[in-house]
Every structure is written in structure tokens, then in C-alpha cells.
PDB file of N, CA and C in Angstrom:
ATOM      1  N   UNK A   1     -16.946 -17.803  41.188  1.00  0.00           N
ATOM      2  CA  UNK A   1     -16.369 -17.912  39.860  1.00  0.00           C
ATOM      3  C   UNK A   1     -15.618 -16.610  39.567  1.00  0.00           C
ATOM      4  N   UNK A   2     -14.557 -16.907  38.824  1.00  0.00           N
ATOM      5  CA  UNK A   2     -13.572 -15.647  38.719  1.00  0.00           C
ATOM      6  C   UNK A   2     -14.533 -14.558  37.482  1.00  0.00           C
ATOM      7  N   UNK A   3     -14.043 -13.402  38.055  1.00  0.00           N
ATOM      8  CA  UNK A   3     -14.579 -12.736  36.571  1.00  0.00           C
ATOM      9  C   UNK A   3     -13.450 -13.012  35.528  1.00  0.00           C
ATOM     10  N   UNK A   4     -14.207 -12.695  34.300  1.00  0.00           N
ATOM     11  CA  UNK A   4     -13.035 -12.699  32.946  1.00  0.00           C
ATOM     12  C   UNK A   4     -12.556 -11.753  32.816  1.00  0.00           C
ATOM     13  N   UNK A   5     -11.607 -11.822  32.199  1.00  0.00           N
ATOM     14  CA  UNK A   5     -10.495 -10.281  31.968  1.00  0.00           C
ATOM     15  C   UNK A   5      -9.939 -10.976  30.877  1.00  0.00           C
ATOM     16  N   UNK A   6      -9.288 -10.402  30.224  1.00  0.00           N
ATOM     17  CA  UNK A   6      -8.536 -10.642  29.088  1.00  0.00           C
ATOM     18  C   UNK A   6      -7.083 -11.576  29.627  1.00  0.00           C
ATOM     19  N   UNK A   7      -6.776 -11.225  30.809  1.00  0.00           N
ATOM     20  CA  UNK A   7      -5.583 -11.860  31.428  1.00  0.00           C
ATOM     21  C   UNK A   7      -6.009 -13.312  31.228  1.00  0.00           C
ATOM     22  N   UNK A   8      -7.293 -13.781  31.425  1.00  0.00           N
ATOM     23  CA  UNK A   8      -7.836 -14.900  31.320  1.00  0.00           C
ATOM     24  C   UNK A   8      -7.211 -15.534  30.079  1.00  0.00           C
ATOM     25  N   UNK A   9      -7.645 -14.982  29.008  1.00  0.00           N
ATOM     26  CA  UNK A   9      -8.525 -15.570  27.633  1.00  0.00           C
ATOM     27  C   UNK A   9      -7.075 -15.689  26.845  1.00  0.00           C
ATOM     28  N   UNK A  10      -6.863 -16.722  26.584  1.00  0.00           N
ATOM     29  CA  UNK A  10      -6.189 -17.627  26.115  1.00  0.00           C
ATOM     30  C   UNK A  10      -5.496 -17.053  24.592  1.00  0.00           C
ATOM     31  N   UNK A  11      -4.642 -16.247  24.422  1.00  0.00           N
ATOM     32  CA  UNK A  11      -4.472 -16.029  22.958  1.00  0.00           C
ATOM     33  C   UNK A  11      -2.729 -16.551  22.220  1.00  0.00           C
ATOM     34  N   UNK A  12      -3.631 -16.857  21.149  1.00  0.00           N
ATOM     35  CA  UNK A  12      -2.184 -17.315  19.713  1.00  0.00           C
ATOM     36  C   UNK A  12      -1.642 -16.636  19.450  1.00  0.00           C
ATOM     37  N   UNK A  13      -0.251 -16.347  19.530  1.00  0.00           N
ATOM     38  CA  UNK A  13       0.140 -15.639  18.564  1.00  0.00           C
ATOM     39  C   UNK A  13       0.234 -15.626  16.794  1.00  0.00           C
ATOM     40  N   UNK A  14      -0.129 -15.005  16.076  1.00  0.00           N
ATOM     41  CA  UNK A  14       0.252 -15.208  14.393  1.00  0.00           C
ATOM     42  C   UNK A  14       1.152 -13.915  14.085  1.00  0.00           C
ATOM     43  N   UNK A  15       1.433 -14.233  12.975  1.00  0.00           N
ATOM     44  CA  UNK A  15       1.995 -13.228  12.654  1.00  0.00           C
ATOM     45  C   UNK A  15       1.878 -12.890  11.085  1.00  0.00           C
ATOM     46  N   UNK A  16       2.261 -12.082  10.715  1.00  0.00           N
ATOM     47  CA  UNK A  16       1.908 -11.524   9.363  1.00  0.00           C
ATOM     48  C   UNK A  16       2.480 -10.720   8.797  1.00  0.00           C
ATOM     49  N   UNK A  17       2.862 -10.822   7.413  1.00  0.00           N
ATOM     50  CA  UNK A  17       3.811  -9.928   6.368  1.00  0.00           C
ATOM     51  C   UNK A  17       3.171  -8.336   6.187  1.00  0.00           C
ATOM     52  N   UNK A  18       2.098  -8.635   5.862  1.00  0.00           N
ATOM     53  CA  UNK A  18       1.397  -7.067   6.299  1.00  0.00           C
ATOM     54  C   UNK A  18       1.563  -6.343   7.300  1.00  0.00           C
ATOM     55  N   UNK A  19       1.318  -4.947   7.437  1.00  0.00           N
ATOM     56  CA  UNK A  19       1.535  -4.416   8.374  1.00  0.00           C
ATOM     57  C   UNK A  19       0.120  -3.655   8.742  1.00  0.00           C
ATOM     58  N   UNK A  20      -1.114  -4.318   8.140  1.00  0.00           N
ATOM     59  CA  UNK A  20      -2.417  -3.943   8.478  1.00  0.00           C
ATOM     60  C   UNK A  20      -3.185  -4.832   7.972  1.00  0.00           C
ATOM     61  N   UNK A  21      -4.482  -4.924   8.532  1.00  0.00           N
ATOM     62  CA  UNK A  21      -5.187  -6.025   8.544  1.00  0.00           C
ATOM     63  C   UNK A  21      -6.567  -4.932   8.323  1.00  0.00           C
ATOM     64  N   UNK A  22      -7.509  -5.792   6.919  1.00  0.00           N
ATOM     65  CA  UNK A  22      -8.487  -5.019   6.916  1.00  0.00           C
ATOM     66  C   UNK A  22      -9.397  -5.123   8.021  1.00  0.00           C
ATOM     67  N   UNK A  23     -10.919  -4.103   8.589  1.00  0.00           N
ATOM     68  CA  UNK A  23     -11.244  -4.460   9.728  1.00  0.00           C
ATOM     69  C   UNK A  23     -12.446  -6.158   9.019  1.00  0.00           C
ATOM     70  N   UNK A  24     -12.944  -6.369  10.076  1.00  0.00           N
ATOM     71  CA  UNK A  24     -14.304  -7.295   9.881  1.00  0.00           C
ATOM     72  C   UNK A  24     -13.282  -8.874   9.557  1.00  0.00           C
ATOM     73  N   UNK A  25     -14.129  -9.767   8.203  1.00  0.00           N
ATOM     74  CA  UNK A  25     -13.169 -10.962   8.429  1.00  0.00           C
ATOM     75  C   UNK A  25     -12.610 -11.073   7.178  1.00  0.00           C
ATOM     76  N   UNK A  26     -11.621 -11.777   7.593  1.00  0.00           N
ATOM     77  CA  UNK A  26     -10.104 -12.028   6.744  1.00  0.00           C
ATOM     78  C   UNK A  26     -10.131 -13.608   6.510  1.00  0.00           C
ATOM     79  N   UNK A  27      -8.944 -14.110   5.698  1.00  0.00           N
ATOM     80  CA  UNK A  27      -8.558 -15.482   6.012  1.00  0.00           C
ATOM     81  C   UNK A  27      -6.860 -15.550   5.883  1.00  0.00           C
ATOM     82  N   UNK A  28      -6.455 -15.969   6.184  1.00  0.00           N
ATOM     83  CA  UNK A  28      -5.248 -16.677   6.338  1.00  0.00           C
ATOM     84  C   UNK A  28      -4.831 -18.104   5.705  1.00  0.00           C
ATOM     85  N   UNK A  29      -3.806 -17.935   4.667  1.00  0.00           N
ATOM     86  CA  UNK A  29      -3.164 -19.074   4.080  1.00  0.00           C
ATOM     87  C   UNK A  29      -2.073 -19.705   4.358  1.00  0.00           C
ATOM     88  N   UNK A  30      -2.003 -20.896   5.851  1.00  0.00           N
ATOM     89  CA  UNK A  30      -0.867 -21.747   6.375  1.00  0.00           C
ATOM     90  C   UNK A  30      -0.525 -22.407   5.911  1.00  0.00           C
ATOM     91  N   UNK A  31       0.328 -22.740   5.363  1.00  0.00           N
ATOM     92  CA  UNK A  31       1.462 -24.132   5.060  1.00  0.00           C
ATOM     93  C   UNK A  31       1.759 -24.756   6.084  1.00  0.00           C
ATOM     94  N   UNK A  32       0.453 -26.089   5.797  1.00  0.00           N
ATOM     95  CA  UNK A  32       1.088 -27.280   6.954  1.00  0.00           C
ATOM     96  C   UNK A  32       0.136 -27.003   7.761  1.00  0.00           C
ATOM     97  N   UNK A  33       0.115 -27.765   9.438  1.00  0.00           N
ATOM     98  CA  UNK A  33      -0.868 -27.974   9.969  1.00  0.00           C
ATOM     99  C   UNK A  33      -0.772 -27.258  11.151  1.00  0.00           C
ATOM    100  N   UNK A  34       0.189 -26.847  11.468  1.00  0.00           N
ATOM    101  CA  UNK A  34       0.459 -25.869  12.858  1.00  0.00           C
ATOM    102  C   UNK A  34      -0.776 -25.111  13.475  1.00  0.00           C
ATOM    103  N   UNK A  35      -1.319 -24.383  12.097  1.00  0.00           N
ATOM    104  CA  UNK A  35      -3.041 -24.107  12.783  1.00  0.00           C
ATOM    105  C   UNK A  35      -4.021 -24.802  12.559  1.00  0.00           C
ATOM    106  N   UNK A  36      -4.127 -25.984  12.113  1.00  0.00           N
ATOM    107  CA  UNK A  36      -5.154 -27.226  11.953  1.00  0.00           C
ATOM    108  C   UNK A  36      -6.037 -27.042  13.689  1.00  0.00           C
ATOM    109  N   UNK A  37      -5.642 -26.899  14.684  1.00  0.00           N
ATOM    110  CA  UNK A  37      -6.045 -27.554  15.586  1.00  0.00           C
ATOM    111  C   UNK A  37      -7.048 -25.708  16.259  1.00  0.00           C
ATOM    112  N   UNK A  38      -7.055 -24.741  15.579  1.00  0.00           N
ATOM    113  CA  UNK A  38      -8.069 -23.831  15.660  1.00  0.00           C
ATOM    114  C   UNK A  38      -9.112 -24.240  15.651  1.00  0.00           C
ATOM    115  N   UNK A  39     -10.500 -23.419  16.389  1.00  0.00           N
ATOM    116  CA  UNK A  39     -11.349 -23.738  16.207  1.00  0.00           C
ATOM    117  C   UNK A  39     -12.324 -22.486  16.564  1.00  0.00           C
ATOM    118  N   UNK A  40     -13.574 -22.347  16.038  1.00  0.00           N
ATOM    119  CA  UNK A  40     -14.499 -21.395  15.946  1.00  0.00           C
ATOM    120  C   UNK A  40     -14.370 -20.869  17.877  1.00  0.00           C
ATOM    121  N   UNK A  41     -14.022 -19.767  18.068  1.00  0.00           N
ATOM    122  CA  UNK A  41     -13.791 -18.606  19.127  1.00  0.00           C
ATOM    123  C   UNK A  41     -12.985 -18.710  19.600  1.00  0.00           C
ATOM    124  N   UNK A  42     -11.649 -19.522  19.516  1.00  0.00           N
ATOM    125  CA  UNK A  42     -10.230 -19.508  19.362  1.00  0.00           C
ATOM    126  C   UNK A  42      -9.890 -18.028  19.228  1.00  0.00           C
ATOM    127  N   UNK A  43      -8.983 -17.813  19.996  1.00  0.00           N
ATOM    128  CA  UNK A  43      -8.848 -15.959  20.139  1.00  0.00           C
ATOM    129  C   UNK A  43      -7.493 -15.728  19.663  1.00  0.00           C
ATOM    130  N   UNK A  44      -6.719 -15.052  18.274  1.00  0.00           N
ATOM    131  CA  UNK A  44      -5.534 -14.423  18.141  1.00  0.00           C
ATOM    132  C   UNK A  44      -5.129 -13.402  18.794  1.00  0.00           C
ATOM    133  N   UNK A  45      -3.939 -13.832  19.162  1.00  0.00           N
ATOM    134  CA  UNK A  45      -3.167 -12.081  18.537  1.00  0.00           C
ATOM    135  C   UNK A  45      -2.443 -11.957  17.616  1.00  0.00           C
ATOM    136  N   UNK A  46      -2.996 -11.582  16.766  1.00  0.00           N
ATOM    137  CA  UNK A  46      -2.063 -10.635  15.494  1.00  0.00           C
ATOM    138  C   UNK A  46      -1.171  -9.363  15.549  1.00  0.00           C
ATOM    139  N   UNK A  47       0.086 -10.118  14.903  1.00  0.00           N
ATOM    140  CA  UNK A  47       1.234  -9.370  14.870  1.00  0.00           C
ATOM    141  C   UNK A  47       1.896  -9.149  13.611  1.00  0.00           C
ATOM    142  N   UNK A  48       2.727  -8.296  13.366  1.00  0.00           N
ATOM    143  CA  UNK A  48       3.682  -8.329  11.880  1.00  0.00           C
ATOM    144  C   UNK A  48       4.511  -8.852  12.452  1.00  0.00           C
ATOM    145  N   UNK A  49       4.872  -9.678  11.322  1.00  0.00           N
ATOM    146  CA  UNK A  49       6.429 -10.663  11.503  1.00  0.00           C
ATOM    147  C   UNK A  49       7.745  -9.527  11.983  1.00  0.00           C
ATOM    148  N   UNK A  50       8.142  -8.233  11.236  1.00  0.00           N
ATOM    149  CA  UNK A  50       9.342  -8.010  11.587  1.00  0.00           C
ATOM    150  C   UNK A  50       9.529  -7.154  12.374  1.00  0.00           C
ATOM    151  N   UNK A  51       7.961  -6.469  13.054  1.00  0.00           N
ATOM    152  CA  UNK A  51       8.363  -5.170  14.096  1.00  0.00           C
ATOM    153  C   UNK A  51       7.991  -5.791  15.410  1.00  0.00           C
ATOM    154  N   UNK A  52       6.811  -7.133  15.027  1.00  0.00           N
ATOM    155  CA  UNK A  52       6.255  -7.358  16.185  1.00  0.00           C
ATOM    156  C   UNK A  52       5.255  -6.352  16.554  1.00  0.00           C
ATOM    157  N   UNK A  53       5.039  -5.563  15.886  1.00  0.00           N
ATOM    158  CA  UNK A  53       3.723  -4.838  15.734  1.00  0.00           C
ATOM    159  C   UNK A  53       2.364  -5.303  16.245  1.00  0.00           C
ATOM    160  N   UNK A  54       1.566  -4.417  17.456  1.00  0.00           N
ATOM    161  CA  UNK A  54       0.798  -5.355  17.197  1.00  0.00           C
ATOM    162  C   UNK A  54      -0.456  -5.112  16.257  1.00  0.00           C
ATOM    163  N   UNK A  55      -1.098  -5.582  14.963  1.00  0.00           N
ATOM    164  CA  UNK A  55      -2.184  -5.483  14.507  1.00  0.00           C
ATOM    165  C   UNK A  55      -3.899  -5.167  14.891  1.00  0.00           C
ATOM    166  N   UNK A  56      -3.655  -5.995  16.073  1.00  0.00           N
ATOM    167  CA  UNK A  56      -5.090  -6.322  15.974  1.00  0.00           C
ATOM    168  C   UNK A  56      -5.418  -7.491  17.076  1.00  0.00           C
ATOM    169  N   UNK A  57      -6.587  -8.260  17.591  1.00  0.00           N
ATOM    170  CA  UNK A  57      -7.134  -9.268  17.945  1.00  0.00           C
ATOM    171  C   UNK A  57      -7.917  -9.964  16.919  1.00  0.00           C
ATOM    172  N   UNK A  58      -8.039 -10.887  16.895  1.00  0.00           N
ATOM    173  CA  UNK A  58      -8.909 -11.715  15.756  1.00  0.00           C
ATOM    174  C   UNK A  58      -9.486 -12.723  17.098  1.00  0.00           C
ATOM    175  N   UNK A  59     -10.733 -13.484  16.051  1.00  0.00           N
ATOM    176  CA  UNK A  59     -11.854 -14.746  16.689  1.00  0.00           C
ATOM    177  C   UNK A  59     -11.526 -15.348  15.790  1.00  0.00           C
ATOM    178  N   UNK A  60     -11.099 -16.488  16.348  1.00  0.00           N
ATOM    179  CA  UNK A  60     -11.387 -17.578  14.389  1.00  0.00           C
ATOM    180  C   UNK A  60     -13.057 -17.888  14.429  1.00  0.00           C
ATOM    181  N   UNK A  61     -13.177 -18.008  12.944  1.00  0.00           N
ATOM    182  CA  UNK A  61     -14.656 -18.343  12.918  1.00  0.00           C
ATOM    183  C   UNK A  61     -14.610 -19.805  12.203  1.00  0.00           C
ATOM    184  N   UNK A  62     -13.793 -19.895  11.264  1.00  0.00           N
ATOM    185  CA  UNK A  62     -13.344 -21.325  10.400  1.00  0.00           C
ATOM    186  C   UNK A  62     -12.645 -21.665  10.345  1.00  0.00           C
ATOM    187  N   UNK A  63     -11.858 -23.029  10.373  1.00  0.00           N
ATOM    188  CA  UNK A  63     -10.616 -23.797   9.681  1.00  0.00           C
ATOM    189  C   UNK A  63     -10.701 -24.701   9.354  1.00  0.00           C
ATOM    190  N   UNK A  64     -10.418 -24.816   7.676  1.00  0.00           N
ATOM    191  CA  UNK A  64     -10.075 -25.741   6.997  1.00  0.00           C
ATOM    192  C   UNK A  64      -8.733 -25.873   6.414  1.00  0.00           C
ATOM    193  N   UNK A  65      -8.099 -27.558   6.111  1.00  0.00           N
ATOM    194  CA  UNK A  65      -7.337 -28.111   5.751  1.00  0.00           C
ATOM    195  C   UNK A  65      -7.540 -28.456   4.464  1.00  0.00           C
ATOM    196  N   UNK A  66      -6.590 -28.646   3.463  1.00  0.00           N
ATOM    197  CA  UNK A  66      -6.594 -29.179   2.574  1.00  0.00           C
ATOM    198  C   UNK A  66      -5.751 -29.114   1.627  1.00  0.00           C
ATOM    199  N   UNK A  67      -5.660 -29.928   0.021  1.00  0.00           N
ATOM    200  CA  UNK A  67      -4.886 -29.386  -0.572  1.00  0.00           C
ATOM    201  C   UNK A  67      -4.579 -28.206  -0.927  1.00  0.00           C
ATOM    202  N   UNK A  68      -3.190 -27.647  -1.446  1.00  0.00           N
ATOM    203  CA  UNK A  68      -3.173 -26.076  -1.996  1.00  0.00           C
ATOM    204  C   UNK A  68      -4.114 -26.186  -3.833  1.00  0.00           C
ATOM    205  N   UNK A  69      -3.955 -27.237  -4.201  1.00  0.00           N
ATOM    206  CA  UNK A  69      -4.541 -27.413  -5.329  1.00  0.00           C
ATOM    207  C   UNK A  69      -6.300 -27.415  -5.460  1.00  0.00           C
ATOM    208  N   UNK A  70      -6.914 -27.705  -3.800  1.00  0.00           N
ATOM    209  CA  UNK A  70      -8.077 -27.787  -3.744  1.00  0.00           C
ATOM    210  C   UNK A  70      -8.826 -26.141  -3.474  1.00  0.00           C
ATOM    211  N   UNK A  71      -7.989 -24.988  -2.734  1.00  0.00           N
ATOM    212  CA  UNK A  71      -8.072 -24.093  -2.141  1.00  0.00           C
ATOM    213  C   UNK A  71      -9.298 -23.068  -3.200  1.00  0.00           C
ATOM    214  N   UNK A  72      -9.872 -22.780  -2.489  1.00  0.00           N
ATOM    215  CA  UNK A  72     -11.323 -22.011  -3.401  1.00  0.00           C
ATOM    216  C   UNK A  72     -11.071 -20.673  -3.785  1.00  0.00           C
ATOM    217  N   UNK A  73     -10.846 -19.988  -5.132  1.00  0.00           N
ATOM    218  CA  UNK A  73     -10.060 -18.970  -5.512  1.00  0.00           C
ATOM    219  C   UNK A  73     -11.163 -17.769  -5.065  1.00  0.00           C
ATOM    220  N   UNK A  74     -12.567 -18.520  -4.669  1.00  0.00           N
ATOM    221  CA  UNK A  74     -13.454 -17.418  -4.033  1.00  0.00           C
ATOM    222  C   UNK A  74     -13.435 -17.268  -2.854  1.00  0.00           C
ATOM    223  N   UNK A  75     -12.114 -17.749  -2.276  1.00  0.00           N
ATOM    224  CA  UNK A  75     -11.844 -17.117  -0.512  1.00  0.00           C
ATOM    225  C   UNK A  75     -10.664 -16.220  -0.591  1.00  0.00           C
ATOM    226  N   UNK A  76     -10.672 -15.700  -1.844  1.00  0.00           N
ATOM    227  CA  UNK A  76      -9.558 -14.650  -1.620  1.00  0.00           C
ATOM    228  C   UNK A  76     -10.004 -13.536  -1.614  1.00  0.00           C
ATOM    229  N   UNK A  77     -11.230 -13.622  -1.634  1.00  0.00           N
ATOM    230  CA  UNK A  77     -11.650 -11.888  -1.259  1.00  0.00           C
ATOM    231  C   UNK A  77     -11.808 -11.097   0.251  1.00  0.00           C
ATOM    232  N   UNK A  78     -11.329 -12.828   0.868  1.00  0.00           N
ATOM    233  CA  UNK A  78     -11.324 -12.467   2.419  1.00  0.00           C
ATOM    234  C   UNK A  78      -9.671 -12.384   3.008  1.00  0.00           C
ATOM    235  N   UNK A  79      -9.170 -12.631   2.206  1.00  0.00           N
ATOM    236  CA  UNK A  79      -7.351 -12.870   2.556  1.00  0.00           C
ATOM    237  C   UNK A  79      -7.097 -11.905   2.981  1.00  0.00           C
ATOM    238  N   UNK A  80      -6.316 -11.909   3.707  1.00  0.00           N
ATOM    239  CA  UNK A  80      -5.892 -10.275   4.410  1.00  0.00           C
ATOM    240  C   UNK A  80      -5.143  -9.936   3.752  1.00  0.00           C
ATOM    241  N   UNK A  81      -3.995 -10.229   2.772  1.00  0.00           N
ATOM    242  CA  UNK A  81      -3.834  -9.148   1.829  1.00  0.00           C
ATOM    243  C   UNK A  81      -4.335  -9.290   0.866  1.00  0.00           C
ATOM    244  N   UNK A  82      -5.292  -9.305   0.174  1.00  0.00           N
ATOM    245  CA  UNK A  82      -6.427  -9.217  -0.723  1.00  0.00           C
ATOM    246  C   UNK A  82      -5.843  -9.169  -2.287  1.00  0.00           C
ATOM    247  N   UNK A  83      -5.115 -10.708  -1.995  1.00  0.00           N
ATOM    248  CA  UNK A  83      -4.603 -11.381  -3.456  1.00  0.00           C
ATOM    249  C   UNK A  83      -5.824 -11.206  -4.097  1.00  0.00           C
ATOM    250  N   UNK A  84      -5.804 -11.063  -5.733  1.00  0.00           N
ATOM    251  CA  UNK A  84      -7.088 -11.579  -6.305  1.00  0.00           C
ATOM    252  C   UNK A  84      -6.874 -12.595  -7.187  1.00  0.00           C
ATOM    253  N   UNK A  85      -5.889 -13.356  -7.114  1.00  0.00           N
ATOM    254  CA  UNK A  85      -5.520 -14.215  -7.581  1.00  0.00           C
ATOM    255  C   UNK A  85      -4.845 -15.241  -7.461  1.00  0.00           C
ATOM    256  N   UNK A  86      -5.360 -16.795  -7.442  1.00  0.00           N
ATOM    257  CA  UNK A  86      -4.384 -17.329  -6.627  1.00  0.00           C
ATOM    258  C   UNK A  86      -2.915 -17.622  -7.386  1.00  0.00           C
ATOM    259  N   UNK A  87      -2.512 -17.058  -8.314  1.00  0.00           N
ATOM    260  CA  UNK A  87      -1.060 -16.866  -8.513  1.00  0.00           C
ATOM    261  C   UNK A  87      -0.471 -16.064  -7.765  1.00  0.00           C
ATOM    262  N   UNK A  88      -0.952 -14.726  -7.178  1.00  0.00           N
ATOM    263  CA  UNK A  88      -0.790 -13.900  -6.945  1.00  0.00           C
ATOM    264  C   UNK A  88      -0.539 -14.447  -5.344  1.00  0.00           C
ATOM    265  N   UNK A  89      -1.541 -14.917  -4.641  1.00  0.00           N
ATOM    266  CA  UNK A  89      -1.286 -15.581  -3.476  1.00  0.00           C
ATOM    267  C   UNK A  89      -0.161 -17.050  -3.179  1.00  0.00           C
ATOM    268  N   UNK A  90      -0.336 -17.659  -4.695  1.00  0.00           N
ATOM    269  CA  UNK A  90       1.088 -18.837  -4.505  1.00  0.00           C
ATOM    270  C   UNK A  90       2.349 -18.000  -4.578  1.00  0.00           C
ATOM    271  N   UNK A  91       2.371 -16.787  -5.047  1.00  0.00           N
ATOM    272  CA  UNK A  91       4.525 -16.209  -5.148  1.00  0.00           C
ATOM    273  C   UNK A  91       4.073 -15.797  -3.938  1.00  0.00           C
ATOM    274  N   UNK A  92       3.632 -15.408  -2.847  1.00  0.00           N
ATOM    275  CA  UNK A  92       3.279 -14.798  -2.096  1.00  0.00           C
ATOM    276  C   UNK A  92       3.905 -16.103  -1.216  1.00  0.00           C
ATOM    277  N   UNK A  93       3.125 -17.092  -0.894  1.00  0.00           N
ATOM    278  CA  UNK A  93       3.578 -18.094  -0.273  1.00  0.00           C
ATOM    279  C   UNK A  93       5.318 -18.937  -0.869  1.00  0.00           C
ATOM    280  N   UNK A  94       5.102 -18.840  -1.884  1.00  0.00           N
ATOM    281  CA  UNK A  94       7.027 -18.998  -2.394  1.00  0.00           C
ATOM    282  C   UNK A  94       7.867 -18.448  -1.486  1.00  0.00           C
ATOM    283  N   UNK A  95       7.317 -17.027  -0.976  1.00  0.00           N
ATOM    284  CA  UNK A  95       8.241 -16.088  -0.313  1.00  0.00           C
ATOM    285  C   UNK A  95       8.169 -16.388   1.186  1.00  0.00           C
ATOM    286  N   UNK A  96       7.225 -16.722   1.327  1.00  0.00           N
ATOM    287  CA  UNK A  96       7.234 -17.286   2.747  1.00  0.00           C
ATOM    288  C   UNK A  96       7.822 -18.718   2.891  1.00  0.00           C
ATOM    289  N   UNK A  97       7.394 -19.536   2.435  1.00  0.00           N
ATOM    290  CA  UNK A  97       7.548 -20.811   2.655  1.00  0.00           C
ATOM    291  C   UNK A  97       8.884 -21.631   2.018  1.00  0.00           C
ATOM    292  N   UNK A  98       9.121 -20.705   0.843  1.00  0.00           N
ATOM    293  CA  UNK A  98      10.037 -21.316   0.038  1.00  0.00           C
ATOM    294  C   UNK A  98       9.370 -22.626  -1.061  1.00  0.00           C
ATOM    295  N   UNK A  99       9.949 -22.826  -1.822  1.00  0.00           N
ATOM    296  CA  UNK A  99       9.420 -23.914  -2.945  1.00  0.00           C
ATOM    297  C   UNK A  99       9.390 -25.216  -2.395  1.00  0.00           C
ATOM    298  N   UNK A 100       8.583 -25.880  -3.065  1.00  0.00           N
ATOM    299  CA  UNK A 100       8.123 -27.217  -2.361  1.00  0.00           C
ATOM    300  C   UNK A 100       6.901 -26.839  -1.659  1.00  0.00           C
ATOM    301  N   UNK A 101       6.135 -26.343  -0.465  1.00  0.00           N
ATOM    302  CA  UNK A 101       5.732 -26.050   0.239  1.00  0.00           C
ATOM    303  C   UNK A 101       3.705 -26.300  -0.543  1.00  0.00           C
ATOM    304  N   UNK A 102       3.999 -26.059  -1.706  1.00  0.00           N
ATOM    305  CA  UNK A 102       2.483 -27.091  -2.186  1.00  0.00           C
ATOM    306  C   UNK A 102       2.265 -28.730  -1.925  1.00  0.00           C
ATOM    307  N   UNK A 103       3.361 -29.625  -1.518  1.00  0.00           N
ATOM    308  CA  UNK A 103       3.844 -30.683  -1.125  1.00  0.00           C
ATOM    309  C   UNK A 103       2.693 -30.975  -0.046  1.00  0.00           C
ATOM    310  N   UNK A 104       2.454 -29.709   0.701  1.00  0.00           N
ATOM    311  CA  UNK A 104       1.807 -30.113   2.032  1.00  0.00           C
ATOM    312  C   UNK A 104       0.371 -29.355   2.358  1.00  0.00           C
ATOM    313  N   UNK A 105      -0.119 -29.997   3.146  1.00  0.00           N
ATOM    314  CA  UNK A 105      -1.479 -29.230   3.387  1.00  0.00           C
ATOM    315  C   UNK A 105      -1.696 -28.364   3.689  1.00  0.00           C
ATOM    316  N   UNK A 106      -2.513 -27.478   3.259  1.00  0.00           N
ATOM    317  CA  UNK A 106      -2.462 -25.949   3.679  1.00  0.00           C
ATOM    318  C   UNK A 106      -3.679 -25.620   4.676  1.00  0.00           C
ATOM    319  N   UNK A 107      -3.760 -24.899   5.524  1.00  0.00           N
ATOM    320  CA  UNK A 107      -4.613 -24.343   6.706  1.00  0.00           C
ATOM    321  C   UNK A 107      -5.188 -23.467   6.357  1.00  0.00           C
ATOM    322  N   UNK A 108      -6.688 -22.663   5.865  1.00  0.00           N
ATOM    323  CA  UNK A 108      -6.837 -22.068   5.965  1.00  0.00           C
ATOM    324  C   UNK A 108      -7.926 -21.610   6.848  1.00  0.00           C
ATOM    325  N   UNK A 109      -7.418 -20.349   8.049  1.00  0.00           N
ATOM    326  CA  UNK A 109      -8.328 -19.585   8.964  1.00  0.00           C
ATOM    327  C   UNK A 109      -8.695 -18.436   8.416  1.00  0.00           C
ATOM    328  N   UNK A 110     -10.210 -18.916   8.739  1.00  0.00           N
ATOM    329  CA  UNK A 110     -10.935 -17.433   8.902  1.00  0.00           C
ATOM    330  C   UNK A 110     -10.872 -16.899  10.192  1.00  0.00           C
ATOM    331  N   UNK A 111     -10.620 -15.388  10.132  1.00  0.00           N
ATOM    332  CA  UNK A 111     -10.780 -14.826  11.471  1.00  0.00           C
ATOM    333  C   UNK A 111     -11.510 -13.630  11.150  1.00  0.00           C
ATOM    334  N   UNK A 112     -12.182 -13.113  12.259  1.00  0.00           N
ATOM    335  CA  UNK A 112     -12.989 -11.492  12.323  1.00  0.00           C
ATOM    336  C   UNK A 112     -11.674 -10.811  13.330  1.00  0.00           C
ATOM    337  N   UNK A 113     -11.767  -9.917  12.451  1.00  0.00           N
ATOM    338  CA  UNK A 113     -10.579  -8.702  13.668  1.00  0.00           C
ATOM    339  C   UNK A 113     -11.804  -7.966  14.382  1.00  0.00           C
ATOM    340  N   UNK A 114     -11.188  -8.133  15.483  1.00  0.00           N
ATOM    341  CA  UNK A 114     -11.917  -7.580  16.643  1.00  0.00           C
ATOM    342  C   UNK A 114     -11.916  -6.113  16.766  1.00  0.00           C
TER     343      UNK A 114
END
């Protein structure tokens, strides 16, 4: 059996408007289902969107789907940028996603940065 190495282990790319990620676990707010199909030790790599920076490694530990209207305003203390509000986290997603974008189901992953 081969040993493991990291060359092995299978990683996602994400990416992210931040340019730091607190340590321990975070969550992440997707528009749409692109990360629906995560699952608990699913391995990231985290990046910033415009340097390509790299952040960090993450584990997912959770993912849930659902409405943006259903979304639990007590998982924002894990958001990686540490909206405390989900207004504060919907202009946030405006800017990403553009308007409309409550239309559709939202993803949210938990991950631990490694």
C-alpha cells in the first residue's frame, strides 16, 4: 500500500474575498449548489480570490443546503469574515453574487483551518 503524502489527498480549491481566515472553524456562505456535494473530511485549499494567495488548508466538517431565508443568524459567529449580522452578510453576498442570488439555495460549509 502506498504511503500518503499530501500529493495523494485530494484538494478543492475555494476561494475567498478575505485575505485571512481566522484559525480553528469557520463557515462559508455559497450561492447555489456547486459545494452541495462536500462532505465531512473533504480537504480544501483556501485561497483569496484576487492574489491567489494561499490562506490556509481547511477539513470540511458540515454541509448544509438550504434556503437563504432559512440560514441560522447563530452560524455567523463562525463565518470567516465574522458578519454579525445577517444584513451585514446578505450586501456581502450582493457583492459577490449580484442581486437575485436569494432566488437560489445557499451552501453552507463548515470547515476547521488546518
Amino acid at each position: 500500500m502506498p504511503e500518503i503524502t499530501a500529493e495523494l489527498i485530494d484538494y478543492r480549491v475555494m476561494h475567498f474575498k478575505t485575505d485571512a481566515l481566522h484559525p480553528g472553524l469557520n463557515n462559508t456562505v455559497r450561492s447555489g449548489l456547486k459545494w452541495a456535494d462536500l462532505g465531512p473530511g473533504d480537504r480544501l485549499e483556501l485561497k483569496q480570490t484576487d492574489t491567489e494567495k494561499l490562506l490556509g488548508e481547511g477539513e470540511v466538517i458540515f454541509v448544509e443546503t438550504m434556503p437563504w431565508f432559512e440560514f441560522p443568524g447563530s452560524w455567523l459567529r463562525f463565518n470567516q469574515n465574522t458578519y454579525s449580522t445577517r444584513e451585514g452578510l446578505e450586501q456581502a453576498m450582493d457583492r459577490a453574487y449580484g442581486p437575485g442570488w436569494q432566488q437560489q439555495p445557499v451552501t453552507v460549509v463548515f470547515f476547521w483551518v488546518l
